[in-house]
C-alpha atoms as a PDB file:
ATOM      1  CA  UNK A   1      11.926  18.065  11.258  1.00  0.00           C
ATOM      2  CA  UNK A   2       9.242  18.364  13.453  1.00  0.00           C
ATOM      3  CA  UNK A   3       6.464  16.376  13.144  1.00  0.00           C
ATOM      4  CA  UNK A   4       2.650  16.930  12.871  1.00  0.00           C
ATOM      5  CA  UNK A   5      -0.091  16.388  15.674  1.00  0.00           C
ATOM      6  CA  UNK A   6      -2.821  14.752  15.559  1.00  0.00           C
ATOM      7  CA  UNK A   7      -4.970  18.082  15.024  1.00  0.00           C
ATOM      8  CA  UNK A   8      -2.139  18.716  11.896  1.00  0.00           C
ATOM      9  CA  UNK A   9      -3.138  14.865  10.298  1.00  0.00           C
ATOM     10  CA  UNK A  10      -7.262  15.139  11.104  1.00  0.00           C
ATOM     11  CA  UNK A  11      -7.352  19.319   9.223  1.00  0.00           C
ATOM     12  CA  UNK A  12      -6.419  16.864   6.299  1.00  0.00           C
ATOM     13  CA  UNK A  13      -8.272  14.273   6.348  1.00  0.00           C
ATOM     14  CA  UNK A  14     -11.093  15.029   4.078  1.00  0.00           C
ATOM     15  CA  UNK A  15      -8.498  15.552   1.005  1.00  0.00           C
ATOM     16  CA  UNK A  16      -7.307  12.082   1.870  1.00  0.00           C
ATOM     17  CA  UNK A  17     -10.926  10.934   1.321  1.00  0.00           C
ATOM     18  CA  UNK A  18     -11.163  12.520  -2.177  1.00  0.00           C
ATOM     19  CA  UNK A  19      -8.752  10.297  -3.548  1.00  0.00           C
ATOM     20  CA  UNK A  20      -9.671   9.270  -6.341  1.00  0.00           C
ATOM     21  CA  UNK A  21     -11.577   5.697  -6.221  1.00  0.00           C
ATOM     22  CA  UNK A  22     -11.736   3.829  -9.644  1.00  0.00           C
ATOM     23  CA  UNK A  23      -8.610   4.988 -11.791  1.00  0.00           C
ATOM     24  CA  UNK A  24      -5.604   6.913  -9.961  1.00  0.00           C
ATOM     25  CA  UNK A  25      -2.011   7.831 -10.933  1.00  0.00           C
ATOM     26  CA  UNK A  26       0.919   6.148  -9.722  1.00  0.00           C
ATOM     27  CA  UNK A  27       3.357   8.751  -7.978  1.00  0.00           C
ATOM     28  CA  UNK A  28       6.369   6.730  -6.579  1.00  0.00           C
ATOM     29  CA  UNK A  29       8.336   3.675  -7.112  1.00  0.00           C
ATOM     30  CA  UNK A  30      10.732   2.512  -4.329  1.00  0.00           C
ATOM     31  CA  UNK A  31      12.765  -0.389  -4.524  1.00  0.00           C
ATOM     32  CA  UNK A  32      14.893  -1.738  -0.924  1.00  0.00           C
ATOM     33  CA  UNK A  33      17.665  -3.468  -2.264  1.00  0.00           C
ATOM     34  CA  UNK A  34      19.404  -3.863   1.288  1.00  0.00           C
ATOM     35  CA  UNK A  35      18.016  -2.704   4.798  1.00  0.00           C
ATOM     36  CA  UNK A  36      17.490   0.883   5.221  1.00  0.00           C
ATOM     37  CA  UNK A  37      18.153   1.705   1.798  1.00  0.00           C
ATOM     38  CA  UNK A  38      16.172   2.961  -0.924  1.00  0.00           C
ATOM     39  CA  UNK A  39      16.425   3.224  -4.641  1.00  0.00           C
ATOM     40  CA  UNK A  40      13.866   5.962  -6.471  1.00  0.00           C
ATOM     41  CA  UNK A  41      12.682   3.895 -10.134  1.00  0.00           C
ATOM     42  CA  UNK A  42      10.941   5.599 -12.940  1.00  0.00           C
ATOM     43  CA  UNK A  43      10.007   2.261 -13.988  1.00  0.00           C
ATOM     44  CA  UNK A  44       9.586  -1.035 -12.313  1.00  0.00           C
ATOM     45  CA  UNK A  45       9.599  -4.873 -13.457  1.00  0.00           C
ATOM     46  CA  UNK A  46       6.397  -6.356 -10.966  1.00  0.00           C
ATOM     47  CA  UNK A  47       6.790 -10.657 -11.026  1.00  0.00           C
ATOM     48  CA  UNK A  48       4.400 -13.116  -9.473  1.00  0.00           C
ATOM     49  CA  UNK A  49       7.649 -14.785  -7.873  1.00  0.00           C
ATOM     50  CA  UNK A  50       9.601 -11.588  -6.514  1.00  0.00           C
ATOM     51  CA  UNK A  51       7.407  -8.785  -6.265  1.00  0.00           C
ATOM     52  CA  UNK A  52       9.238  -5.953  -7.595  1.00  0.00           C
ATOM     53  CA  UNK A  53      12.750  -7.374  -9.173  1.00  0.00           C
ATOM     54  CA  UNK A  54      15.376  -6.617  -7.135  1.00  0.00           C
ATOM     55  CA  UNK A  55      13.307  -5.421  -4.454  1.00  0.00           C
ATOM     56  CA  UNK A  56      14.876  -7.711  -1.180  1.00  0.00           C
ATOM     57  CA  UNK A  57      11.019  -8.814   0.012  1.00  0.00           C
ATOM     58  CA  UNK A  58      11.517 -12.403  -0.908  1.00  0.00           C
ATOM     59  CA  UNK A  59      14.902 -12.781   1.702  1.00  0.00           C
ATOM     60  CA  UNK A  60      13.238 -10.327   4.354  1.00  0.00           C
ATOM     61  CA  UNK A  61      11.309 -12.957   5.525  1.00  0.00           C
ATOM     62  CA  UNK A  62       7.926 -12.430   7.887  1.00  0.00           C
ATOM     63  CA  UNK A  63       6.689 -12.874  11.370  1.00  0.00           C
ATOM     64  CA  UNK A  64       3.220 -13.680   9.674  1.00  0.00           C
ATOM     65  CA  UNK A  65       4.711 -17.000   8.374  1.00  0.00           C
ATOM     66  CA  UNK A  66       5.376 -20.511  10.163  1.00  0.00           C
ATOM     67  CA  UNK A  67       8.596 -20.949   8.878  1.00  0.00           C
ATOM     68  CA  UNK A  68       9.720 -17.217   8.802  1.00  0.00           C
ATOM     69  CA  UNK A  69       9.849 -17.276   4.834  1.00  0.00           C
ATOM     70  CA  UNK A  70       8.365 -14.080   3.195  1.00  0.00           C
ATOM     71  CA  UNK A  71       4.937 -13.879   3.008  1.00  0.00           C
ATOM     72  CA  UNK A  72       3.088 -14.463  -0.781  1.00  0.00           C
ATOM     73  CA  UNK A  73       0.364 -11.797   0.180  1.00  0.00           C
ATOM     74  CA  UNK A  74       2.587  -9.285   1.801  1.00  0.00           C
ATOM     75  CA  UNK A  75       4.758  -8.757  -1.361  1.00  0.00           C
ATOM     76  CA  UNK A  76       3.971  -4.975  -2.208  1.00  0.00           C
ATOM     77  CA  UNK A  77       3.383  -2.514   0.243  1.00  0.00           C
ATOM     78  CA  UNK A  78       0.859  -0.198  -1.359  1.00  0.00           C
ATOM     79  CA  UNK A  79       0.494   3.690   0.213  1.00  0.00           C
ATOM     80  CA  UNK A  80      -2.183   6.484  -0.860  1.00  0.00           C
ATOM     81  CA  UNK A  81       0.397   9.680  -1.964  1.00  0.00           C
ATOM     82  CA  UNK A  82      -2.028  11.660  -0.228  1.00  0.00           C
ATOM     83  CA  UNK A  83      -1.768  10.303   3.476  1.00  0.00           C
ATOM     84  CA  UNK A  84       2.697   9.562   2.769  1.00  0.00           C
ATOM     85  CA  UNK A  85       2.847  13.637   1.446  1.00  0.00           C
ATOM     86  CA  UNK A  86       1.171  14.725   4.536  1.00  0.00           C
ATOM     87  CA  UNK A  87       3.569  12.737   7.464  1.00  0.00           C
ATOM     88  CA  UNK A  88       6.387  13.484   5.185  1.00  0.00           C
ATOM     89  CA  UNK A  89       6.007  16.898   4.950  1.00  0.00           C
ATOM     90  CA  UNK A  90       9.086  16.657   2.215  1.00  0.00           C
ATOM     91  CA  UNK A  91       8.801  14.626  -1.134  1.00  0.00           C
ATOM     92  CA  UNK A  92      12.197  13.120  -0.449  1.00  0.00           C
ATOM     93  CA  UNK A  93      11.305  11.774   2.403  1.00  0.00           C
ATOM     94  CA  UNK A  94       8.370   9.515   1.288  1.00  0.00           C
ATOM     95  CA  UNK A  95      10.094   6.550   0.737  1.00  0.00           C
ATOM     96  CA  UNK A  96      10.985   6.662   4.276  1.00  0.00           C
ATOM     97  CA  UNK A  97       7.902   5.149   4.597  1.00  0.00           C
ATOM     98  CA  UNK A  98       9.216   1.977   3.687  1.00  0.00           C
ATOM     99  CA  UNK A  99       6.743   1.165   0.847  1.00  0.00           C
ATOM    100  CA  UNK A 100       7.329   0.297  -2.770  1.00  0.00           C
ATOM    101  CA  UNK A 101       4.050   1.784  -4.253  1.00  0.00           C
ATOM    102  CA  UNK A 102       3.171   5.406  -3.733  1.00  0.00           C
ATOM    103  CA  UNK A 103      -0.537   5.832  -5.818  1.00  0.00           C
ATOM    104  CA  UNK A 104      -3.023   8.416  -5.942  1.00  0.00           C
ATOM    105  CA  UNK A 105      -6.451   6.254  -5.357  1.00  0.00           C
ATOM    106  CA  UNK A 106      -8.724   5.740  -2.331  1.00  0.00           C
ATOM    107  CA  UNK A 107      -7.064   2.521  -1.099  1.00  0.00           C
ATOM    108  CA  UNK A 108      -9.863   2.097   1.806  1.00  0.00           C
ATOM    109  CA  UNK A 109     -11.126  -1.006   2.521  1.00  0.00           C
ATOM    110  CA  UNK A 110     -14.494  -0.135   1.216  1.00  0.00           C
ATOM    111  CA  UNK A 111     -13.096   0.550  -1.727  1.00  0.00           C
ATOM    112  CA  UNK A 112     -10.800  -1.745  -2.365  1.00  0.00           C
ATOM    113  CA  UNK A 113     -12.029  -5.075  -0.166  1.00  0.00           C
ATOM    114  CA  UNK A 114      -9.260  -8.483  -0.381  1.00  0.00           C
ATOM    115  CA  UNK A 115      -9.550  -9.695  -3.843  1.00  0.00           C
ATOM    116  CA  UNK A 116      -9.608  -6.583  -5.853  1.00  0.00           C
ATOM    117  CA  UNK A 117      -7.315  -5.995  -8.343  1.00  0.00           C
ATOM    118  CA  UNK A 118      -5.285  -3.084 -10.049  1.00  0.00           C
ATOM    119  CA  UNK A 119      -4.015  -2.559 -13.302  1.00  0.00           C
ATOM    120  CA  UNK A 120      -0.712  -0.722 -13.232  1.00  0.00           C
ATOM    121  CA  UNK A 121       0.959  -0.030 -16.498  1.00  0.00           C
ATOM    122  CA  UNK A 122       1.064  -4.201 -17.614  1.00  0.00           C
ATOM    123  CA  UNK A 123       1.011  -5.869 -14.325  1.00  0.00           C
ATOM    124  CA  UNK A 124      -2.045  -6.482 -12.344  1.00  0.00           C
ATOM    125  CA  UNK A 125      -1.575  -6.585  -8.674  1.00  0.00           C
ATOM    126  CA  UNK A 126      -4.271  -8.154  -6.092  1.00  0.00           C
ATOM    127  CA  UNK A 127      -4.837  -6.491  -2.988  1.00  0.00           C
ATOM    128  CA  UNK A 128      -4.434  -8.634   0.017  1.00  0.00           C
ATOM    129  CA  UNK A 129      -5.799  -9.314   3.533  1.00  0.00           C
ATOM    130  CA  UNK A 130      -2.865  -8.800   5.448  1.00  0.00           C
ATOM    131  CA  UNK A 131      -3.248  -5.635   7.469  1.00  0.00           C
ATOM    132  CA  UNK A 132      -0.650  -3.069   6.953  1.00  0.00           C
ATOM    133  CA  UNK A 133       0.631  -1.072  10.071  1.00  0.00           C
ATOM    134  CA  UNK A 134       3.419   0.721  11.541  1.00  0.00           C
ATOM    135  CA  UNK A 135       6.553   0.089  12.977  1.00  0.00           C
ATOM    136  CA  UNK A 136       9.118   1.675  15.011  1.00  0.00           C
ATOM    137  CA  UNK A 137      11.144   3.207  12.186  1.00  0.00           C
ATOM    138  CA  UNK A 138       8.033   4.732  11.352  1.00  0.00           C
ATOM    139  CA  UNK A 139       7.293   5.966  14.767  1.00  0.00           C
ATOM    140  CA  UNK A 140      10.778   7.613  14.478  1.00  0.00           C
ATOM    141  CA  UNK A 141      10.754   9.139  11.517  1.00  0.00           C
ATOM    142  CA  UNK A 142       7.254  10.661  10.858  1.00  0.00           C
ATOM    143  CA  UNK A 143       6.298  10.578  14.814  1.00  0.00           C
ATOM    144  CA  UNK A 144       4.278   9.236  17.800  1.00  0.00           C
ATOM    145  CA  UNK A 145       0.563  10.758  16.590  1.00  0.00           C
ATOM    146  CA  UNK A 146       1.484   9.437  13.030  1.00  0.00           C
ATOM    147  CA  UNK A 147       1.855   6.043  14.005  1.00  0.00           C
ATOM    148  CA  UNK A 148      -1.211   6.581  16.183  1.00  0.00           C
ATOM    149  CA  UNK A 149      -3.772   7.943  13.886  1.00  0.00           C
ATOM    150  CA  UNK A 150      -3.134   6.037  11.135  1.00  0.00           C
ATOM    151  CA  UNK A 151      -3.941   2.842  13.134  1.00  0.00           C
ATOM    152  CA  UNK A 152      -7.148   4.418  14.509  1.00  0.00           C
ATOM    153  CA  UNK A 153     -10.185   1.867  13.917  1.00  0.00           C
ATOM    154  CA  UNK A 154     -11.054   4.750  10.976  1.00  0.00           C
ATOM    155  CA  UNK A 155      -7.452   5.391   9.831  1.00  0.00           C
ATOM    156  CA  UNK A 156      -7.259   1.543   9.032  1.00  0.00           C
ATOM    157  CA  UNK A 157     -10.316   1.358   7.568  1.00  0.00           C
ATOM    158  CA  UNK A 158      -9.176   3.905   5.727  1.00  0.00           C
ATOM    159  CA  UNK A 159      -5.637   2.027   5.446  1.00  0.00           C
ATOM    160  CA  UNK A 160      -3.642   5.227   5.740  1.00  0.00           C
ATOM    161  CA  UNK A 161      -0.270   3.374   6.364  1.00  0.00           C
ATOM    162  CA  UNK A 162      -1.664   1.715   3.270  1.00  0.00           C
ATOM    163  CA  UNK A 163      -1.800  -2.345   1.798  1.00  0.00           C
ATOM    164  CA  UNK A 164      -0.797  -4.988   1.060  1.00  0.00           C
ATOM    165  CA  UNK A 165      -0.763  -7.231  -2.422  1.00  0.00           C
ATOM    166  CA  UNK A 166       0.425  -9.102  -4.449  1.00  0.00           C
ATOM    167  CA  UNK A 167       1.451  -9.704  -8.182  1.00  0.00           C
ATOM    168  CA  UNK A 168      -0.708 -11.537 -10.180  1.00  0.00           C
ATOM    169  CA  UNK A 169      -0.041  -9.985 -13.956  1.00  0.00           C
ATOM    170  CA  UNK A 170       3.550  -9.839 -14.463  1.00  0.00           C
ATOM    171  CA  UNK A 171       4.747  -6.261 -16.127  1.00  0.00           C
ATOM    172  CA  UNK A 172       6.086  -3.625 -15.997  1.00  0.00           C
ATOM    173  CA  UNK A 173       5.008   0.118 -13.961  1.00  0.00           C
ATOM    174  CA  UNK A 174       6.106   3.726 -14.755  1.00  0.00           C
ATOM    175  CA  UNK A 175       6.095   6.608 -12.530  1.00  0.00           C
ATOM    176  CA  UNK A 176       2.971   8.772 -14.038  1.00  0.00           C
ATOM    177  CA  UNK A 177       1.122   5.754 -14.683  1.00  0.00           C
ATOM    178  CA  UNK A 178      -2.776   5.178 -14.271  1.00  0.00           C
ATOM    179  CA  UNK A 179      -3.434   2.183 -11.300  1.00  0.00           C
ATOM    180  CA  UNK A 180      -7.299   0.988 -12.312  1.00  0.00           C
ATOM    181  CA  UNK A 181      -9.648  -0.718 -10.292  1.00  0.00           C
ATOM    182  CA  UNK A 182     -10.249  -3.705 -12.284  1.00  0.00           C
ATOM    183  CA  UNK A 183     -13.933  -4.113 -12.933  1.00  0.00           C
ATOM    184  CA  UNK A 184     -15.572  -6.964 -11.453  1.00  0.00           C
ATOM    185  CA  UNK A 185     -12.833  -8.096  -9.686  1.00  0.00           C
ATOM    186  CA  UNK A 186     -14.722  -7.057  -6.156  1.00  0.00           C
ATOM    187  CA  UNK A 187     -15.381  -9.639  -4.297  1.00  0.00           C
ATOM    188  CA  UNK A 188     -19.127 -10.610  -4.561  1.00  0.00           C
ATOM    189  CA  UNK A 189     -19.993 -10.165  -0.783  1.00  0.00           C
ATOM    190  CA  UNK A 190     -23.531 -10.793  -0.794  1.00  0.00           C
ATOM    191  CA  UNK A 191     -22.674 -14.056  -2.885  1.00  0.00           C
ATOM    192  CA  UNK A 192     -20.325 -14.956  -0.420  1.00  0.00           C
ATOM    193  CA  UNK A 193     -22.607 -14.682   2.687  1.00  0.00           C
ATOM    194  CA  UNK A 194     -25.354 -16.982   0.541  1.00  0.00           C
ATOM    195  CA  UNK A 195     -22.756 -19.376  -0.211  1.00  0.00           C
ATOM    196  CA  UNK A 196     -22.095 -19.665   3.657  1.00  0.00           C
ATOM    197  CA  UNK A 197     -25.822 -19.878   4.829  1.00  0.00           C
ATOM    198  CA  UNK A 198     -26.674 -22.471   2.365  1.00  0.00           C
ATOM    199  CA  UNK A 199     -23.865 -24.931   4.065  1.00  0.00           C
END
């Protein structure tokens, strides 16, 4: 398949930014029992202690980590439909992508800062501050200007390759579920900075 260019991913850009922002619809569920493979689920079980059960992020381990264990706030890897349809080009290749969450909602850092959380069937999840970018698989399989634009100081603020969290609610998520911005759970920025100053 051949894949897009840079003027293919920008034409689309604005439909990417009318993602929904406060209550979206959960499109995919991917779970990675091994390495390089992939297991479609109309239903998930999220848990504070695995992530997705039987997903294999707690023996993967991370770079992000002293010890190489996996990291607690890199659990789920959450990706906007919108931006994953687009560099796919083919539904069945989206969980090439390599994430477990595939949601229609505006997943942009203005949106959804570190701290916020998301209702998702009965789990909550809590998005993270660990950045979320590509790799070489996904170089290979959804190309050079892919990988490019969606690390663009604007493409992550956007997070087009998408987020990361963590389970705080455990439950379970269905395909054609709503994924809610919980309200209030924003963190309070300007009560944050004040907090600082006043040390």
């Amino acid at each position: 398949m051949e894949h897009l260019t840079t003027d293919d991913l920008e034409a689309a850009i604005d439909h990417i930014r009318a993602s929904p922002t406060d209550i979206g619809t959960v499109d995919l569920i991917v779970r990675r029992p091994a390495v390089e493979e992939r297991e479609i689920l109309e239903e998930a079980e999220l848990d504070p202690a695995y992530g997705v059960v039987g997903d294999t992020w707690n023996i993967r381990g991370s770079k992000r980590t002293e010890d190489g264990s996996s990291h607690p706030d890199m659990q789920l890897n959450v990706m906007n439909s919108r931006v994953v349809a687009l560099i796919a080009q083919d539904p069945d290749r989206w969980a090439l992508a390599g994430d477990q969450l595939y949601v229609d909602l505006d997943l942009s850092h203005d949106n959804l800062p570190p701290g916020t959380q998301l209702v998702l069937g009965t789990a909550t999840i809590e998005v993270t501050d660990q950045p979320h970018t590509g790799c070489a698989k996904f170089t290979r399989r959804f190309g050079l200007d892919a990988f490019h634009w969606v690390n663009t100081e604007a493409g992550s603020r956007l997070r087009l390759r998408g987020l990361n969290a963590k389970v705080v609610v455990p439950g379970i998520v269905r395909r054609g579920d709503t994924v809610t911005k919980r309200p209030g759970s924003e963190p309070d920025v300007a009560a944050e900075s004040t907090s600082v100053a006043a040390r």
